[in-house]
N, C-alpha and C. Protein backbone atom coordinates (compact mmCIF):
# COMPACT_ATOMS: atom_id res chain seq x y z
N UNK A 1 8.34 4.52 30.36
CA UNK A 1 7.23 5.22 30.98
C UNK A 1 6.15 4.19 31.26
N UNK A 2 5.99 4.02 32.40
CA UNK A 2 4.49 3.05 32.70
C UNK A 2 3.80 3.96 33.60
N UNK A 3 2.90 3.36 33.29
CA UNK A 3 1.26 4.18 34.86
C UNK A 3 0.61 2.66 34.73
N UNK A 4 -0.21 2.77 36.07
CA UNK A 4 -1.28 1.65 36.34
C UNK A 4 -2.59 1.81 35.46
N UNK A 5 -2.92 0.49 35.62
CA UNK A 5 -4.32 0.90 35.23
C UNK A 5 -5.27 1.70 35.89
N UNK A 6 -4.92 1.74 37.54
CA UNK A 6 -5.79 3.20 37.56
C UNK A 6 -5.30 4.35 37.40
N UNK A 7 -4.00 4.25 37.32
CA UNK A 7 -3.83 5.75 36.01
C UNK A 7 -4.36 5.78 35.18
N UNK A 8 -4.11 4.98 33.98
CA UNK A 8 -5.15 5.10 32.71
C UNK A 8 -6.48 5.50 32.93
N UNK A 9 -7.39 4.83 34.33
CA UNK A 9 -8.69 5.22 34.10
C UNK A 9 -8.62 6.41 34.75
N UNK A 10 -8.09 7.03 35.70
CA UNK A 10 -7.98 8.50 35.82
C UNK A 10 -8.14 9.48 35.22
N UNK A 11 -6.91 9.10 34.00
CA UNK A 11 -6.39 10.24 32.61
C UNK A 11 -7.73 9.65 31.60
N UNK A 12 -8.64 9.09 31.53
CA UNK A 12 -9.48 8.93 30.42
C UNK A 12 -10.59 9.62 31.38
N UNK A 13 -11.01 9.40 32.87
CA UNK A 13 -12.27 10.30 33.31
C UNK A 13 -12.05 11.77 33.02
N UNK A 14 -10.32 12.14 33.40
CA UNK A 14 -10.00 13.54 33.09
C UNK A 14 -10.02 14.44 32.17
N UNK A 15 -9.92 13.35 31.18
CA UNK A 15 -9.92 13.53 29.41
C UNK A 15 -11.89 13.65 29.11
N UNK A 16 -12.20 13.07 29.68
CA UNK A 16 -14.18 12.69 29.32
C UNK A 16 -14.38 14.19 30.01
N UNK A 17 -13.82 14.75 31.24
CA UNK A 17 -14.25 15.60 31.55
C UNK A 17 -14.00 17.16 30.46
N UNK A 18 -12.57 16.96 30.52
CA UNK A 18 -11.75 18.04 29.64
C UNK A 18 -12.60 18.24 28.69
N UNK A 19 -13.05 17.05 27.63
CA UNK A 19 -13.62 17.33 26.38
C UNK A 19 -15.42 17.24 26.51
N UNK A 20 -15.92 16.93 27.53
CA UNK A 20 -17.32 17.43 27.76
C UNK A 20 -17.21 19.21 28.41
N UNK A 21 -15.73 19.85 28.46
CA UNK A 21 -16.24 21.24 29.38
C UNK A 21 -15.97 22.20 27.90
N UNK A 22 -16.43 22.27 26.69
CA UNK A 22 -16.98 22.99 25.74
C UNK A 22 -15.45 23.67 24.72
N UNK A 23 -16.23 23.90 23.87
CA UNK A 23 -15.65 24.56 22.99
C UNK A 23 -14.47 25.84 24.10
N UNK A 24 -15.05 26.53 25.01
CA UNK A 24 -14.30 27.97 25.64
C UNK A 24 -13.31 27.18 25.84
N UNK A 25 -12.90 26.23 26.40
CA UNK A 25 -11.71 25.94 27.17
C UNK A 25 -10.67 24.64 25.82
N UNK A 26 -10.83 25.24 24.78
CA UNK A 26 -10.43 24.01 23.82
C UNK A 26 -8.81 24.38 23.77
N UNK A 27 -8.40 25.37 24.09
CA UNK A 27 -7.06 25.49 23.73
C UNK A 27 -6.09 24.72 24.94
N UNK A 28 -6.56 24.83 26.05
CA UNK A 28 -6.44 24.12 27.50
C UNK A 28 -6.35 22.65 27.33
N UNK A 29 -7.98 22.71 26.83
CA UNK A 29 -8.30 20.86 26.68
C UNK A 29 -7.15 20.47 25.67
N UNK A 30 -7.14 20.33 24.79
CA UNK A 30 -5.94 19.93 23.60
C UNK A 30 -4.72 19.68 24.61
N UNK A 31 -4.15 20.83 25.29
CA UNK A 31 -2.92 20.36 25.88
C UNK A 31 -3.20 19.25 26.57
N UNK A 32 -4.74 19.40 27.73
CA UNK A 32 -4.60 18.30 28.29
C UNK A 32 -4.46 17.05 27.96
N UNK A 33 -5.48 16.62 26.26
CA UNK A 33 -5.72 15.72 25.63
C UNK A 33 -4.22 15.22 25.21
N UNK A 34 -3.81 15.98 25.03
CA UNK A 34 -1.97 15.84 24.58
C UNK A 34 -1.37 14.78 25.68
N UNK A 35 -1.67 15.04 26.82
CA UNK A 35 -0.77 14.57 28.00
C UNK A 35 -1.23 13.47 28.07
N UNK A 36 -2.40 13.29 27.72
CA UNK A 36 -3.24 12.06 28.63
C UNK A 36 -2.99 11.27 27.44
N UNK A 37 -2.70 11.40 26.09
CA UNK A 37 -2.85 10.51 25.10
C UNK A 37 -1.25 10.05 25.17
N UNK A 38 -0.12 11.29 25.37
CA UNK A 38 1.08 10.70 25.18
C UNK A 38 1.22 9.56 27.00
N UNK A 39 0.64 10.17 28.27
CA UNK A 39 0.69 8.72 28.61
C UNK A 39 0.23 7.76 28.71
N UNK A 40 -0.89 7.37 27.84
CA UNK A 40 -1.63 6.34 27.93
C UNK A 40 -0.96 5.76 26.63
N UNK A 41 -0.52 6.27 25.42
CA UNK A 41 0.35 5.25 24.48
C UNK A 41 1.50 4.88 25.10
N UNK A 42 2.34 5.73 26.22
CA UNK A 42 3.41 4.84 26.96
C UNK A 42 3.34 3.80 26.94
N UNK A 43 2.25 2.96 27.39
CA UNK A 43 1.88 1.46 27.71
C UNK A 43 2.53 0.37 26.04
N UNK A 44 2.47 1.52 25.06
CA UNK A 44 2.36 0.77 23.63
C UNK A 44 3.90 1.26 22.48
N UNK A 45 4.76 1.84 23.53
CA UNK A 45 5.68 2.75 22.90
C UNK A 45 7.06 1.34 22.49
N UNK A 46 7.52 0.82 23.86
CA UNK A 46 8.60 -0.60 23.91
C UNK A 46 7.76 -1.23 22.58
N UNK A 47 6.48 -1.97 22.59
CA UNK A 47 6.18 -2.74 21.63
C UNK A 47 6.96 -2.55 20.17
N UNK A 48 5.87 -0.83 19.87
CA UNK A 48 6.11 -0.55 18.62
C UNK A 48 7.83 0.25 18.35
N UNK A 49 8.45 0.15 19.26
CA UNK A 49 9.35 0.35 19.01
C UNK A 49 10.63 -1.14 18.83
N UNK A 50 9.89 -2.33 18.96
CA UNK A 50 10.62 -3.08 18.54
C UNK A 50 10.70 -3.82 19.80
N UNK A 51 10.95 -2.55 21.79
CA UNK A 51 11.36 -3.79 22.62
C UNK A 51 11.08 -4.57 22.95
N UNK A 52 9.71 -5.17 22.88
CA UNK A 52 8.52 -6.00 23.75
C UNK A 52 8.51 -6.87 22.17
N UNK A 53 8.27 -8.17 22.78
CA UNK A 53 7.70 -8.98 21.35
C UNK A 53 6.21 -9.27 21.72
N UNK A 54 5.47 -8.76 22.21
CA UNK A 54 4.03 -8.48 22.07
C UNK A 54 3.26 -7.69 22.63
N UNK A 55 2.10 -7.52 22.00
CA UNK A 55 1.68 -6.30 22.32
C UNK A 55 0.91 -6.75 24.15
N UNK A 56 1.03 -5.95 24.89
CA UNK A 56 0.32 -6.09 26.00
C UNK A 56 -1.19 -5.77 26.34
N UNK A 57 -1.48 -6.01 27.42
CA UNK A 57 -3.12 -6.33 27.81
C UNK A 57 -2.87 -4.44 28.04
N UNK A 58 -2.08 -3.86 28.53
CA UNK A 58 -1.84 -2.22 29.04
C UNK A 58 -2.28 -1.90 27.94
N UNK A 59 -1.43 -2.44 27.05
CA UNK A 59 -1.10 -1.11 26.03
C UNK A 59 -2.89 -1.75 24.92
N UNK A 60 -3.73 -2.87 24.86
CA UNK A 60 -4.28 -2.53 24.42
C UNK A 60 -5.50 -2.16 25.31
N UNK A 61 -5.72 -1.61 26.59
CA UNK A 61 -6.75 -0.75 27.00
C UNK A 61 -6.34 0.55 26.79
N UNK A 62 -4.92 0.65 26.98
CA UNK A 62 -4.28 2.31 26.73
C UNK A 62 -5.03 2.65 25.02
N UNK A 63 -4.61 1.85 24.24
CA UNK A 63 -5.54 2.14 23.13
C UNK A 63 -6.94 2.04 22.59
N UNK A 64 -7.61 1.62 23.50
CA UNK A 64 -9.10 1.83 23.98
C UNK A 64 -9.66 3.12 24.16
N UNK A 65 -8.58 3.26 25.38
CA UNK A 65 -8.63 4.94 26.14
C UNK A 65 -8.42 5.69 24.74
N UNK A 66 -7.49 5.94 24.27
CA UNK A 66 -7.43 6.91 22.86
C UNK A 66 -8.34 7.12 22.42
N UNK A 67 -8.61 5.97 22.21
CA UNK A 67 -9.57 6.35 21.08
C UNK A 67 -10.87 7.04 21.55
N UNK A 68 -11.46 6.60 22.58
CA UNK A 68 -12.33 7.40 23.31
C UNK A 68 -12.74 8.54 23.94
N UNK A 69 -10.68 9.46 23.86
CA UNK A 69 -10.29 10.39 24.28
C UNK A 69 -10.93 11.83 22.76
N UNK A 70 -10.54 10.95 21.79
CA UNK A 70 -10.85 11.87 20.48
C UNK A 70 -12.17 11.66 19.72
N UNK A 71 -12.96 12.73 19.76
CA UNK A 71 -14.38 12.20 19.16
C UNK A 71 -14.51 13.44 18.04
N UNK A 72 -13.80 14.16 18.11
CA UNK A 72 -13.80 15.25 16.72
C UNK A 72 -12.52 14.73 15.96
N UNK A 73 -12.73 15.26 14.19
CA UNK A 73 -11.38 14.96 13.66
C UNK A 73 -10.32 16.51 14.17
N UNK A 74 -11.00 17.21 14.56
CA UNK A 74 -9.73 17.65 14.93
C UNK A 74 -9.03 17.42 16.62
N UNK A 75 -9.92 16.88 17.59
CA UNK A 75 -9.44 16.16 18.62
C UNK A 75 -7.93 14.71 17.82
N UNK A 76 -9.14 14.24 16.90
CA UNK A 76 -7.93 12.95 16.81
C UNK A 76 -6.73 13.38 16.03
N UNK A 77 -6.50 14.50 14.85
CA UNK A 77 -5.50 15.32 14.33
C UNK A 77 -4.76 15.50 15.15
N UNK A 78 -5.11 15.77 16.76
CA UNK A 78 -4.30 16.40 17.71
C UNK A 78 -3.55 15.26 18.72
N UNK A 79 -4.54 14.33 18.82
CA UNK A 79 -3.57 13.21 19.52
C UNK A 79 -2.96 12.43 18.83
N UNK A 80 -3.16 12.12 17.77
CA UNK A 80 -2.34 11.53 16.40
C UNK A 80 -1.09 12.36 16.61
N UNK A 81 -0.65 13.60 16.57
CA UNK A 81 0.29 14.31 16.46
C UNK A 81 1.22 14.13 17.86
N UNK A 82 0.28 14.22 18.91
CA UNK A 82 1.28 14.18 20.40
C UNK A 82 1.10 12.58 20.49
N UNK A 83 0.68 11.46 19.77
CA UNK A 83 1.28 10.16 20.16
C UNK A 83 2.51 9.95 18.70
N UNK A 84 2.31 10.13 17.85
CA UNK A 84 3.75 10.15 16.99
C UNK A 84 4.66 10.99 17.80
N UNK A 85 4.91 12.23 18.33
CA UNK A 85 5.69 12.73 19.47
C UNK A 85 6.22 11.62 20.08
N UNK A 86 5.42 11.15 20.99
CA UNK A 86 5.72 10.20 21.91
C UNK A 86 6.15 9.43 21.54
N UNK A 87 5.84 8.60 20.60
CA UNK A 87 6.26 7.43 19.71
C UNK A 87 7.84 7.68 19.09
N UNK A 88 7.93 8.74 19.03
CA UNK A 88 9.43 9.03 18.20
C UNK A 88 10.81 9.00 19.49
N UNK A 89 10.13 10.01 20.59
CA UNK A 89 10.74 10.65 21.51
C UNK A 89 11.20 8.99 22.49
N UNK A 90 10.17 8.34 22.55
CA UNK A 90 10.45 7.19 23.53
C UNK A 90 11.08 5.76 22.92
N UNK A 91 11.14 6.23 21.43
CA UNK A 91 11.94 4.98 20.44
C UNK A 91 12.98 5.33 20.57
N UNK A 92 13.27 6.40 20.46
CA UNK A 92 14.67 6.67 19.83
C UNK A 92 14.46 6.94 18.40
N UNK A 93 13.53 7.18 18.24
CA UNK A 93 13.16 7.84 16.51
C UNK A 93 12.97 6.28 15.65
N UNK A 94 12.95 5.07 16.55
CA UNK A 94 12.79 3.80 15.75
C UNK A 94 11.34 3.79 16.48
N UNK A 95 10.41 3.10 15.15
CA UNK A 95 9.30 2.68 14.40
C UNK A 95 9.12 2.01 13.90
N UNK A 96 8.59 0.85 14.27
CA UNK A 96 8.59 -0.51 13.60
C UNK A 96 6.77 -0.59 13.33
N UNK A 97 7.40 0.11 11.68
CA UNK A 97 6.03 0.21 10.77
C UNK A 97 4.61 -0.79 10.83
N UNK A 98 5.02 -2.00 10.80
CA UNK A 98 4.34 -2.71 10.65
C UNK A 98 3.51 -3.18 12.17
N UNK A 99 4.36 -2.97 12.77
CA UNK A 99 4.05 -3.51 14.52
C UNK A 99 2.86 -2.25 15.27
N UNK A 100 3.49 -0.87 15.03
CA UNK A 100 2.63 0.53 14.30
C UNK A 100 0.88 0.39 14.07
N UNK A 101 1.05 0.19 12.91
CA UNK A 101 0.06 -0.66 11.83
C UNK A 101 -0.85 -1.58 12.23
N UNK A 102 -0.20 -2.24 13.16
CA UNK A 102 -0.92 -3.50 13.69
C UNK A 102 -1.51 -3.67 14.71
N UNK A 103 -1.31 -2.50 15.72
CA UNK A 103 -1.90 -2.55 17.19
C UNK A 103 -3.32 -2.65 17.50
N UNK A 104 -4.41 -1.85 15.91
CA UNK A 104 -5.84 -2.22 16.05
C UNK A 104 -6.01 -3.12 15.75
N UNK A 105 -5.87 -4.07 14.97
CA UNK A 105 -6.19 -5.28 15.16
C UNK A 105 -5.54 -6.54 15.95
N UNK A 106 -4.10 -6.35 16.71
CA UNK A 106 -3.71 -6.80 17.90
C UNK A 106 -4.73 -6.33 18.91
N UNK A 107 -5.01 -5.36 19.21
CA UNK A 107 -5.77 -5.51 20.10
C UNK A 107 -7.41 -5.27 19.96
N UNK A 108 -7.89 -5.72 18.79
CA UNK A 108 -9.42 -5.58 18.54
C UNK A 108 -9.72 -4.29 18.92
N UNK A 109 -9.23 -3.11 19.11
CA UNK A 109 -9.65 -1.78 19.05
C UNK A 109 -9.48 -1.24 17.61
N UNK A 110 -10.92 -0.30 17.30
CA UNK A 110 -11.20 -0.16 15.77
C UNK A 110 -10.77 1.73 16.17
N UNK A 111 -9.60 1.72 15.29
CA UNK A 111 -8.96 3.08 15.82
C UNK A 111 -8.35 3.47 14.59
N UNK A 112 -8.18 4.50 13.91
CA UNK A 112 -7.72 4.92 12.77
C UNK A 112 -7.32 6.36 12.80
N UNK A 113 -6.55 6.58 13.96
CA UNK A 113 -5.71 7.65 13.70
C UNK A 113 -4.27 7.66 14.46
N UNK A 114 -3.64 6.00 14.94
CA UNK A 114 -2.72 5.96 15.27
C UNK A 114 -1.82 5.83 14.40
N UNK A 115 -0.25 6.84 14.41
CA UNK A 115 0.42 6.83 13.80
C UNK A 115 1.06 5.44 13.46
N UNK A 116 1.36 5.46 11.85
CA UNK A 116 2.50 3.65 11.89
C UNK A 116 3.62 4.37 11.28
N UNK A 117 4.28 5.27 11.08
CA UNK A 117 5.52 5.37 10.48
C UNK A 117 6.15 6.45 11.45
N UNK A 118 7.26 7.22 11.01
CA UNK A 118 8.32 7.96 11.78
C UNK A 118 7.42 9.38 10.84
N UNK A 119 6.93 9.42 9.54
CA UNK A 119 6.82 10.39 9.14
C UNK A 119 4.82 10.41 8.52
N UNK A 120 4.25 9.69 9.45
CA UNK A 120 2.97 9.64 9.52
C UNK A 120 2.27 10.99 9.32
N UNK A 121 1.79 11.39 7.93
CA UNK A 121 0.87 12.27 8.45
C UNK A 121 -0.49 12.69 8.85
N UNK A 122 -0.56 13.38 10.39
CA UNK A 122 -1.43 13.23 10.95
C UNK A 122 -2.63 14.30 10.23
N UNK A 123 -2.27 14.55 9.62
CA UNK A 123 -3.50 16.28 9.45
C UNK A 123 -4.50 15.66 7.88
N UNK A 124 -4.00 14.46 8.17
CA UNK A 124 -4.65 13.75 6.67
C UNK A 124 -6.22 13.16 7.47
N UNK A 125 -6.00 12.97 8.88
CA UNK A 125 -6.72 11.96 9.39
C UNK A 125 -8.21 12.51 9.81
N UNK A 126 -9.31 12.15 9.49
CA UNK A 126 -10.68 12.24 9.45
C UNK A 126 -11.50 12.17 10.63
């Protein structure tokens, strides 16, 4: 799965919009937040799944975008959950824990609700 970078900035204005249009439309927004988070970790899925031996310039603005996408803990509960999705679905259920683990500080984004394991749980996350 790839998109451009002006995909990414698309799906993050769409996402700024989604989650500035209020509480009424949160059951909507979530799905949307869902979509836009599982394709903007696309960019970061080959890495942590082992195929890429480094992390890319994509995948760390794609994780920029995330993080910017979730500003409640239950926004980031929710994309934590649809990027482990993604993360499982586009490995092949392989997770390379440590590589996972490592993408905020590979890419100097200060982010703490991306999944690092196959059985990450997200509903822990703050």
């Amino acid at each position: 799965m790839s998109i451009s970078m002006t995909s990414t900035a698309a799906a993050v204005a769409v996402a700024l919009l989604v989650v500035a249009g209020g509480a009424g439309q949160a059951a909507a927004g979530t799905s949307d937040l869902c979509g836009l988070a599982e394709t903007a970790f696309g960019e970061c899925t080959a890495y942590v799944a082992g195929g890429e031996p480094a992390v890319s310039r994509r995948c760390c603005r794609a994780l920029g975008d995330i993080r910017d996408l979730a500003a409640t803990a239950a926004e980031r509960r929710a994309v934590c959950a649809c990027i482990l999705s993604e993360m499982l679905a586009a490995g092949d259920g392989r997770v390379d824990s440590g590589r996972a683990a490592g993408l905020p500080a590979a890419c100097n984004v200060r982010v703490g609700f991306i999944p690092t394991s196959p059985n990450f749980n997200c509903f822990r996350v703050r």
